[in-house]
Protein backbone atom coordinates (compact mmCIF):
# COMPACT_ATOMS: atom_id res chain seq x y z
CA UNK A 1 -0.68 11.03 -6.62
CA UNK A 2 -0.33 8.16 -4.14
CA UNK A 3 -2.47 5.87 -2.38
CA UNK A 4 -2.95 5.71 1.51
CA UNK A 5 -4.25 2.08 3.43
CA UNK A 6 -7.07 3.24 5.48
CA UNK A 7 -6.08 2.31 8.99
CA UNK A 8 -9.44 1.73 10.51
CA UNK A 9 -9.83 -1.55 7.26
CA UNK A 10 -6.30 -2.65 7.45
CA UNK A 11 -5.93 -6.13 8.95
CA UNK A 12 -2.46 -5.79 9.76
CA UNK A 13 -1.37 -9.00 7.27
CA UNK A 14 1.60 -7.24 5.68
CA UNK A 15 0.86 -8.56 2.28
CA UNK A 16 1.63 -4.97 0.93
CA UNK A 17 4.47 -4.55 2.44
CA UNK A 18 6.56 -7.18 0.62
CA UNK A 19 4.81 -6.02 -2.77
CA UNK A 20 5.59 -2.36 -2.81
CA UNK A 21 8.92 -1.88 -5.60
CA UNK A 22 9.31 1.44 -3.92
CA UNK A 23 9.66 0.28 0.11
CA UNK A 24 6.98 3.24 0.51
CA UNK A 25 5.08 0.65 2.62
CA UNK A 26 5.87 -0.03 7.11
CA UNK A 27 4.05 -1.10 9.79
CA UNK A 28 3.19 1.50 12.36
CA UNK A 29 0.93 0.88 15.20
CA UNK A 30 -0.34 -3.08 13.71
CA UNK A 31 -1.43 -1.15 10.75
CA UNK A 32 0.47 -0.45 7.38
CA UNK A 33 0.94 3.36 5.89
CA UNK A 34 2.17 4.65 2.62
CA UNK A 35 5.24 7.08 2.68
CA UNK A 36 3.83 9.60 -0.33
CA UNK A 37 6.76 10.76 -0.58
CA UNK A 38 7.65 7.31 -1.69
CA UNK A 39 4.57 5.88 -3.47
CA UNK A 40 5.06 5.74 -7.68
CA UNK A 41 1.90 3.80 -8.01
CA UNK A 42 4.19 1.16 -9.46
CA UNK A 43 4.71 3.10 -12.41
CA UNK A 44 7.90 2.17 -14.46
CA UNK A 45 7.32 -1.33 -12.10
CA UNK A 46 4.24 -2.59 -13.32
CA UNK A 47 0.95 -1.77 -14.59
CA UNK A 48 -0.80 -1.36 -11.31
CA UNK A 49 -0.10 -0.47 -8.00
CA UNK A 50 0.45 -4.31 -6.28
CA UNK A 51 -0.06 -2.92 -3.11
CA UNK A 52 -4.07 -2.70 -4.29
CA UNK A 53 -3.59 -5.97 -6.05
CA UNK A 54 -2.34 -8.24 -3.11
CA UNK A 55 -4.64 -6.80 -0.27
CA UNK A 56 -7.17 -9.10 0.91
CA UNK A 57 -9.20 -6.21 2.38
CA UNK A 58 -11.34 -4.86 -0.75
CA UNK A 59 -11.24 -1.04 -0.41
CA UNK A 60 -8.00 -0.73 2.00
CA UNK A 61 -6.13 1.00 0.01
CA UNK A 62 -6.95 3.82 -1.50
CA UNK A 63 -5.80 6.55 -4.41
CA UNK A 64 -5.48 9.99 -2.77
């Protein structure tokens, strides 16, 4: 599993970025996406995904 920032919600404020143990996280087109290929869900980093944590946009981010 992974979690994807829905584009359309994402304010572009990069707190995510910064956050994410992983570096699953960039900015492409003012908007941040999540490399699944990448994305642990923090696991073996902490005991929730901080990308989820940190965003000020409630419902951004989502599990997929």
């Amino acid at each position: 599993m992974a979690y994807k920032i829905i584009a359309s919600q994402c304010s572009g404020c990069s707190a995510c970025e910064a956050e994410c143990p992983n570096n699953a996280i960039r900015e492409k087109g003012g908007a941040f996406i999540i490399d699944p290929a990448k994305c642990t869900e923090c696991e073996g980093h902490f005991d929730s995904a901080q990308c989820v944590a940190v965003c000020p946009v409630d419902g951004c981010i989502k599990k997929v």
